[in-house]
N, C-alpha and C. Protein backbone atom coordinates (compact mmCIF):
# COMPACT_ATOMS: atom_id res chain seq x y z
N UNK A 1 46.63 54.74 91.13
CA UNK A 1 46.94 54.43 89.76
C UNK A 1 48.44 54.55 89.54
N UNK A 2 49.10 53.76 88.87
CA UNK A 2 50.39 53.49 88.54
C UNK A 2 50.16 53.90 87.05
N UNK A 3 51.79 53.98 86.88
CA UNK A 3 52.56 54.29 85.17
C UNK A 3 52.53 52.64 84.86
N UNK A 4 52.28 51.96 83.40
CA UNK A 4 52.79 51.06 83.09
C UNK A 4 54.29 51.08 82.46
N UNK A 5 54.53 52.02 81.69
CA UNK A 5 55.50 52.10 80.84
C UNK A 5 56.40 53.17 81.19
N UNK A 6 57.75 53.05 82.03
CA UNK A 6 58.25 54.00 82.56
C UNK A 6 58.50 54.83 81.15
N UNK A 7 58.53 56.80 82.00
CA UNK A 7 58.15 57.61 81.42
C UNK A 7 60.21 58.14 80.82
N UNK A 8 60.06 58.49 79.87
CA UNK A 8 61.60 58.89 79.47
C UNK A 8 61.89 60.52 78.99
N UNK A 9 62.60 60.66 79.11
CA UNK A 9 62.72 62.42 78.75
C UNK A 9 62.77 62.04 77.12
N UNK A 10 61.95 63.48 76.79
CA UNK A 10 61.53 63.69 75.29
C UNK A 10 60.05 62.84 75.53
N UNK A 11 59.56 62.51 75.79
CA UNK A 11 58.12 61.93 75.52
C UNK A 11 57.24 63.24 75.94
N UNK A 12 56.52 63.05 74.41
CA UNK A 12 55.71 64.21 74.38
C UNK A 12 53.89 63.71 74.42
N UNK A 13 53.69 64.53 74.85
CA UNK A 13 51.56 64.10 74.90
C UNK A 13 50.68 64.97 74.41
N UNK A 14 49.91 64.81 73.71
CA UNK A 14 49.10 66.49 72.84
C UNK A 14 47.09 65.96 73.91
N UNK A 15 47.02 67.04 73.75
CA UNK A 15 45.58 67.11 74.06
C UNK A 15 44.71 68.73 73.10
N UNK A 16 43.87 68.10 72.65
CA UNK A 16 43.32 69.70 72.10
C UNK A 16 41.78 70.14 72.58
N UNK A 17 41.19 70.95 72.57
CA UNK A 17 40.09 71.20 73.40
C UNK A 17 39.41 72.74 72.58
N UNK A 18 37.92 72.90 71.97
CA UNK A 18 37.23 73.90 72.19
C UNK A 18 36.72 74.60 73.18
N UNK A 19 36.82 75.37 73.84
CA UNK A 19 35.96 75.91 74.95
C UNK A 19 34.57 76.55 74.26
N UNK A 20 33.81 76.36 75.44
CA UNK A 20 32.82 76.82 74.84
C UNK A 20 32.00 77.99 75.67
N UNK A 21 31.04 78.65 75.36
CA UNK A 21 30.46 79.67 76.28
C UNK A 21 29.96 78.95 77.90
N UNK A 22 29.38 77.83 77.39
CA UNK A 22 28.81 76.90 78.69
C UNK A 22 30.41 76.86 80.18
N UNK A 23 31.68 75.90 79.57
CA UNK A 23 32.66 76.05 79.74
C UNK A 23 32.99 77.40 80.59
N UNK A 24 32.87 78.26 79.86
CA UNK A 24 33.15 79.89 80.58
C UNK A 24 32.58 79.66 81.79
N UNK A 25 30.76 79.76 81.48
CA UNK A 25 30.17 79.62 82.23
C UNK A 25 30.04 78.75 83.39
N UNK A 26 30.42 77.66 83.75
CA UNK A 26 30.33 76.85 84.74
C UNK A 26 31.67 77.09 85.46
N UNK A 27 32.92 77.34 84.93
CA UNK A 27 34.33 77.26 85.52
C UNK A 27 34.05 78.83 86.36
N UNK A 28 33.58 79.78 85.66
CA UNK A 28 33.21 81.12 86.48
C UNK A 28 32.23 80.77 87.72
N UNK A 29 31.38 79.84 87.66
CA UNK A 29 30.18 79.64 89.05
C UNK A 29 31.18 78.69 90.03
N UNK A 30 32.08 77.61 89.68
CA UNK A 30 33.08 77.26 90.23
C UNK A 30 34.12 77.69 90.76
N UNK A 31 34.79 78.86 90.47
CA UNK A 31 35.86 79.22 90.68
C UNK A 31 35.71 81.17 91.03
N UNK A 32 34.45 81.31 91.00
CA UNK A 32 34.19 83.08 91.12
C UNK A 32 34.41 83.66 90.71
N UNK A 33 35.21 83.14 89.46
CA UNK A 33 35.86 84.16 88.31
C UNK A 33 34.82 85.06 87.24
N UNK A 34 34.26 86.02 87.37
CA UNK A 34 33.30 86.06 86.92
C UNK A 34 33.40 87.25 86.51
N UNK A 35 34.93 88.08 86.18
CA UNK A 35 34.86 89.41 85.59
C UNK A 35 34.32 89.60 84.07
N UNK A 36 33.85 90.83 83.42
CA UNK A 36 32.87 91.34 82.80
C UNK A 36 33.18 90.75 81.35
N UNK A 37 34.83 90.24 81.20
CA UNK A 37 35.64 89.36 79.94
C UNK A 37 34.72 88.13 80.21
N UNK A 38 34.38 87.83 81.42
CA UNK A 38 34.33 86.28 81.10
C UNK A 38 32.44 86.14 80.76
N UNK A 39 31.83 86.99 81.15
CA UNK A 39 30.29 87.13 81.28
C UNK A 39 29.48 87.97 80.25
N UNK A 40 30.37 89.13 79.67
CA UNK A 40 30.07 89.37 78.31
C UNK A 40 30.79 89.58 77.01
N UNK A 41 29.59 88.70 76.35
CA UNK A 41 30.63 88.38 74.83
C UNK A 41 31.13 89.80 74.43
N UNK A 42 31.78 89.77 73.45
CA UNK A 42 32.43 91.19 72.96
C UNK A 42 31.49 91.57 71.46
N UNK A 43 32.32 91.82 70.14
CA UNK A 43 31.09 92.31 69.41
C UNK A 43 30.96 91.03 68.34
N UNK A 44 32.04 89.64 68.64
CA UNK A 44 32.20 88.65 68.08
C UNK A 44 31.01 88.24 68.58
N UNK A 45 30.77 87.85 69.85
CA UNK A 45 29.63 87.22 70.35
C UNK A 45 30.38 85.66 71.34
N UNK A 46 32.00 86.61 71.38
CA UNK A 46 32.97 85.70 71.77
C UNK A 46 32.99 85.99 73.56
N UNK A 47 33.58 85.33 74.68
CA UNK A 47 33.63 85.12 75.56
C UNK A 47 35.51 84.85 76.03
N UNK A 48 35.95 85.45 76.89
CA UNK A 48 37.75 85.51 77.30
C UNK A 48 37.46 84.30 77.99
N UNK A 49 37.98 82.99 78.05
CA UNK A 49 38.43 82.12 78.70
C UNK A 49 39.57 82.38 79.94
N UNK A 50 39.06 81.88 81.18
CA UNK A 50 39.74 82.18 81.91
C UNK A 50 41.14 81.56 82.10
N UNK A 51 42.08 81.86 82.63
CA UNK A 51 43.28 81.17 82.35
C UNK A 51 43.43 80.24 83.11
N UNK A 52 42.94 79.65 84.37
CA UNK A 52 43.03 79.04 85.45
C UNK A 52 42.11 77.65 84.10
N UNK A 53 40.97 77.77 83.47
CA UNK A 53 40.19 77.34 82.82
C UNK A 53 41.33 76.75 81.10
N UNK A 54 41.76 77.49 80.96
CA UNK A 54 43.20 77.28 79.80
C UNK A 54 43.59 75.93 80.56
N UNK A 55 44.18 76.50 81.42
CA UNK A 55 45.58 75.76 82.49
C UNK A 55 44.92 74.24 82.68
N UNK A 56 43.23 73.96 82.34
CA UNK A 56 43.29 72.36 82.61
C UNK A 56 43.48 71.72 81.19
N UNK A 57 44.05 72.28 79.84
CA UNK A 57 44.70 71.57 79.36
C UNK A 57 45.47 70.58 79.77
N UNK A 58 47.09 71.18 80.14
CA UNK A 58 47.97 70.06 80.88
C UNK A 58 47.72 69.17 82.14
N UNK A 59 46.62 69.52 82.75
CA UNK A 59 46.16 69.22 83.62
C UNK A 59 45.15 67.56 83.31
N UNK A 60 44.84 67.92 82.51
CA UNK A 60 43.55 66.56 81.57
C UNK A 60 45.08 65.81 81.16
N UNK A 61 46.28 66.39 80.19
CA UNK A 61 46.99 65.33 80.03
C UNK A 61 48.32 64.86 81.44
N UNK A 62 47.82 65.66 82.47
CA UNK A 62 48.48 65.02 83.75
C UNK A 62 47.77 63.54 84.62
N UNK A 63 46.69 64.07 84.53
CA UNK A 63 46.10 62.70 84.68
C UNK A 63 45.76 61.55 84.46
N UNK A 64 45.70 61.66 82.56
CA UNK A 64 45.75 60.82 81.95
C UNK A 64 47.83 59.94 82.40
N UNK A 65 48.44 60.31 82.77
CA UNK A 65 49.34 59.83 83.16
C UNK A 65 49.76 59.85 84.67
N UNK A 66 48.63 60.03 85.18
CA UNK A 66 48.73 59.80 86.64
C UNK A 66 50.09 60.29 87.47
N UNK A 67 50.05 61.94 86.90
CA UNK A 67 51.21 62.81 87.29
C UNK A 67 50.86 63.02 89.01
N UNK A 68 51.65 63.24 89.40
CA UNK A 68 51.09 64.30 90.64
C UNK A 68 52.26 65.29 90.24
N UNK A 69 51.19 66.80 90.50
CA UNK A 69 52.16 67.83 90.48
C UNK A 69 52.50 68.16 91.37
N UNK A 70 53.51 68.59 91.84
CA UNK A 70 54.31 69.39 93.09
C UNK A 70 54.53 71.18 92.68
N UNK A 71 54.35 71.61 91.44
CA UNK A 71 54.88 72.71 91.76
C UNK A 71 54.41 73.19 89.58
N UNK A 72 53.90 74.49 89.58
CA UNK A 72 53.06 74.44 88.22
C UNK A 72 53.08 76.30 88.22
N UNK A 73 53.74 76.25 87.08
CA UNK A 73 54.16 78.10 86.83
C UNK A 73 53.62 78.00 85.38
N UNK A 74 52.54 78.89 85.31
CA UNK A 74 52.24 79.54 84.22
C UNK A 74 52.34 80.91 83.54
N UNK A 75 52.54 80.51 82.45
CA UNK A 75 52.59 82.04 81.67
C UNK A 75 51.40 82.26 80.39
N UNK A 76 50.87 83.12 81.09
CA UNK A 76 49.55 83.15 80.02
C UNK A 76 49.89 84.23 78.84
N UNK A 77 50.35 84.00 77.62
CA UNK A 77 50.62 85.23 77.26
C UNK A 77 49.92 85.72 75.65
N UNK A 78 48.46 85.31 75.88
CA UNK A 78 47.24 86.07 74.81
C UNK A 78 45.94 85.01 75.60
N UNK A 79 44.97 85.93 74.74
CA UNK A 79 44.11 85.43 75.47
C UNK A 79 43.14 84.19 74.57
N UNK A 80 42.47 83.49 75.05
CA UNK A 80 41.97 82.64 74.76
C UNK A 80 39.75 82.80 74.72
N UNK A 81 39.62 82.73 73.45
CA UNK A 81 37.92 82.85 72.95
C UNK A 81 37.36 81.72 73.03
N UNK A 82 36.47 82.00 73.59
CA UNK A 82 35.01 80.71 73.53
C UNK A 82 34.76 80.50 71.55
N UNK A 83 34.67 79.20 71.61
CA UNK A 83 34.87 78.75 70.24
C UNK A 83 36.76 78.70 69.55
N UNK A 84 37.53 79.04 70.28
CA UNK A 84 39.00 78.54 70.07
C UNK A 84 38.97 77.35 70.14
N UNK A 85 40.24 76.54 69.20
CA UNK A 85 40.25 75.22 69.92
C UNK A 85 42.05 75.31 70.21
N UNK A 86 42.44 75.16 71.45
CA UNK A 86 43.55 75.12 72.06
C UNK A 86 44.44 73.57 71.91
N UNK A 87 45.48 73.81 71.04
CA UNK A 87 46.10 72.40 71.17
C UNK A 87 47.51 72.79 72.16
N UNK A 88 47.73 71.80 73.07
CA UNK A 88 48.40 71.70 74.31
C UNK A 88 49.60 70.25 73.52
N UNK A 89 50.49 70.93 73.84
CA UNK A 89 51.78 69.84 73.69
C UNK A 89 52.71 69.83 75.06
N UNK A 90 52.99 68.27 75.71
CA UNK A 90 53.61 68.85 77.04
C UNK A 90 55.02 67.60 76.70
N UNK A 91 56.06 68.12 77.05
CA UNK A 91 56.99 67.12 77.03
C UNK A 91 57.73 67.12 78.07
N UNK A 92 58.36 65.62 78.57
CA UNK A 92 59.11 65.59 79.32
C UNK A 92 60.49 66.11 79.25
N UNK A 93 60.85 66.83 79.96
CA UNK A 93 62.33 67.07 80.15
C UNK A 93 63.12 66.71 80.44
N UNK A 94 63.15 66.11 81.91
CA UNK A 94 63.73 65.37 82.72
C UNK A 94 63.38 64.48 83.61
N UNK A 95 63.64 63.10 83.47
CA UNK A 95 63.05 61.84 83.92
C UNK A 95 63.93 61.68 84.68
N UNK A 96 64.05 61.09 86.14
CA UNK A 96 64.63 60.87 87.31
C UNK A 96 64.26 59.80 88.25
N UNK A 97 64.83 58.37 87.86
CA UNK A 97 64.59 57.50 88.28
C UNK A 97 64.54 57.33 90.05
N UNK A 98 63.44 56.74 91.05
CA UNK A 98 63.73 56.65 91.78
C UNK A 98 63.13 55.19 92.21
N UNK A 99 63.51 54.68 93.62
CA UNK A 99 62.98 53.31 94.26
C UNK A 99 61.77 53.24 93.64
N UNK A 100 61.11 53.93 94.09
CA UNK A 100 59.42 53.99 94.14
C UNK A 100 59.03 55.37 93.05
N UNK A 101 59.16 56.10 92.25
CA UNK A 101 59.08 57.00 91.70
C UNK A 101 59.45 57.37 90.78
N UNK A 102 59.29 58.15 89.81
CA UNK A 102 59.74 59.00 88.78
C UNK A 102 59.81 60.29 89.05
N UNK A 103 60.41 61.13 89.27
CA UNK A 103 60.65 62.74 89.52
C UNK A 103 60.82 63.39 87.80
N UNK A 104 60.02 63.99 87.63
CA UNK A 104 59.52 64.48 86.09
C UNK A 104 59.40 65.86 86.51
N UNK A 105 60.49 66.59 85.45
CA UNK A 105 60.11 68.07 84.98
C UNK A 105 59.63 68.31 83.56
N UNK A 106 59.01 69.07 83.38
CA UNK A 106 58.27 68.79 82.20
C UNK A 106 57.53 70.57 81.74
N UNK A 107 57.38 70.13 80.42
CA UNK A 107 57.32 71.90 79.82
C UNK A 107 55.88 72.01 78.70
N UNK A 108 55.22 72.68 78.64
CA UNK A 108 53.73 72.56 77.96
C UNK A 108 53.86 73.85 77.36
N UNK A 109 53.76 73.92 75.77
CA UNK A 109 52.95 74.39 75.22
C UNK A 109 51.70 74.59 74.69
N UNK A 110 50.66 75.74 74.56
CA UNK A 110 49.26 75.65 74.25
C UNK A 110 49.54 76.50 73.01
N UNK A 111 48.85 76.43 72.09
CA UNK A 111 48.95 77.14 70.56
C UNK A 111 47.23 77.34 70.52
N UNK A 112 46.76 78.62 69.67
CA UNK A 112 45.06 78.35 68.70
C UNK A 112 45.81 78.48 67.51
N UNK A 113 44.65 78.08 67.10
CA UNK A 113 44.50 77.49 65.64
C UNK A 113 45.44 78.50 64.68
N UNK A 114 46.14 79.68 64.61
CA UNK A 114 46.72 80.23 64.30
C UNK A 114 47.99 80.14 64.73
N UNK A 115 48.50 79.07 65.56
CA UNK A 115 49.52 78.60 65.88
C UNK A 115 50.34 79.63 66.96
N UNK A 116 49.75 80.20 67.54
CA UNK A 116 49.93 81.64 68.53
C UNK A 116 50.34 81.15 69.50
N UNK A 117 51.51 81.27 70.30
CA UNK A 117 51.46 80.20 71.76
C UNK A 117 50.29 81.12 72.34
N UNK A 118 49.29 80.56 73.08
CA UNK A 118 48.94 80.97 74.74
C UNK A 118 48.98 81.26 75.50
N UNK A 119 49.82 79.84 75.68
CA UNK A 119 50.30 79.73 77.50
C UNK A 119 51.26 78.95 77.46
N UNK A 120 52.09 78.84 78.37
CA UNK A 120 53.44 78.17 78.16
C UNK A 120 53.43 77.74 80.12
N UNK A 121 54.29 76.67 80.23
CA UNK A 121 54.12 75.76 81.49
C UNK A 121 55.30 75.34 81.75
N UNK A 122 55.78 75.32 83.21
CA UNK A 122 56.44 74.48 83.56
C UNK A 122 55.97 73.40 84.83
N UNK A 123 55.90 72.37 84.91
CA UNK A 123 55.61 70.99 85.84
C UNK A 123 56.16 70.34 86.61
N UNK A 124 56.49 70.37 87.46
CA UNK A 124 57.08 69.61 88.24
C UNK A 124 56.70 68.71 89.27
N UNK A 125 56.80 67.48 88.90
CA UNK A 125 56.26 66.26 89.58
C UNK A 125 56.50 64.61 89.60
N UNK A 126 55.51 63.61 90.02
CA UNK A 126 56.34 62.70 89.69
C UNK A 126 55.41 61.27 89.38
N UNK A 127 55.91 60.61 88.92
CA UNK A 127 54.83 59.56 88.27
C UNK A 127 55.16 58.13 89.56
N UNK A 128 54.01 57.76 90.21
CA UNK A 128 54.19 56.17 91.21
C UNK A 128 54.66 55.64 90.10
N UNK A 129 56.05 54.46 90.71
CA UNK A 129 55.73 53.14 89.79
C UNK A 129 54.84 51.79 90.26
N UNK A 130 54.67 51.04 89.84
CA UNK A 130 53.28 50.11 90.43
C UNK A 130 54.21 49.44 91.22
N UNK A 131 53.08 48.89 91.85
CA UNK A 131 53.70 48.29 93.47
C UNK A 131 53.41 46.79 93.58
């Protein structure tokens, strides 16, 4: 898959997402993550989202632009409830024209609904141009 529309610094992409208990549940049988946050609710009846499980925010809007990442530092810094809905903003930073390529650094914020950052990202990667 190719970019149609070469990508420019400042272009920003939002994605937002509820997690849900199921969510918890399947990314924990996938991934073994299965400590006692993620398997029992608390006295909400809420569930800790795992962060690896956060982290496919930017990840859903990497693909939708047919990123490849090379290199992905996160900072998780609160935690995230089953029934949150996480809005993810990722913008480009730096666009870097090449023959065949785009070399893209790029920076993601995640906010809940209380406007709290999350998780915060840095990306580094690069978009094919079509051939």
């Amino acid at each position: 898959m190719s970019v149609s529309m070469p990508p420019e610094e400042g272009d920003t992409y939002t994605y937002e997402r509820t997690f849900t208990t199921e969510d918890v549940n399947q990314f924990g049988e996938v991934s073994g993550d299965q400590q006692e946050i993620h398997t029992e609710p608390d006295e909400e009846g809420h569930l800790v989202v795992q962060g690896l499980l956060t982290a496919t925010l930017p990840t859903k809007i990497g693909g939708d632009l047919s990123y490849i990442a090379r290199t992905m530092k996160f900072d998780f810094l609160q935690p995230v409830y089953t029934g949150n809905t996480i809005r993810c903003e990722w913008t480009n930073k730096t666009v870097e024209e090449q023959e065949d390529r785009y070399t893209i650094t790029s920076s993601v914020v995640c906010q809940n609904e209380d406007e709290e950052t999350v998780m915060e990202a840095q990306i580094d990667g690069l978009i094919w141009k079509e051939q």
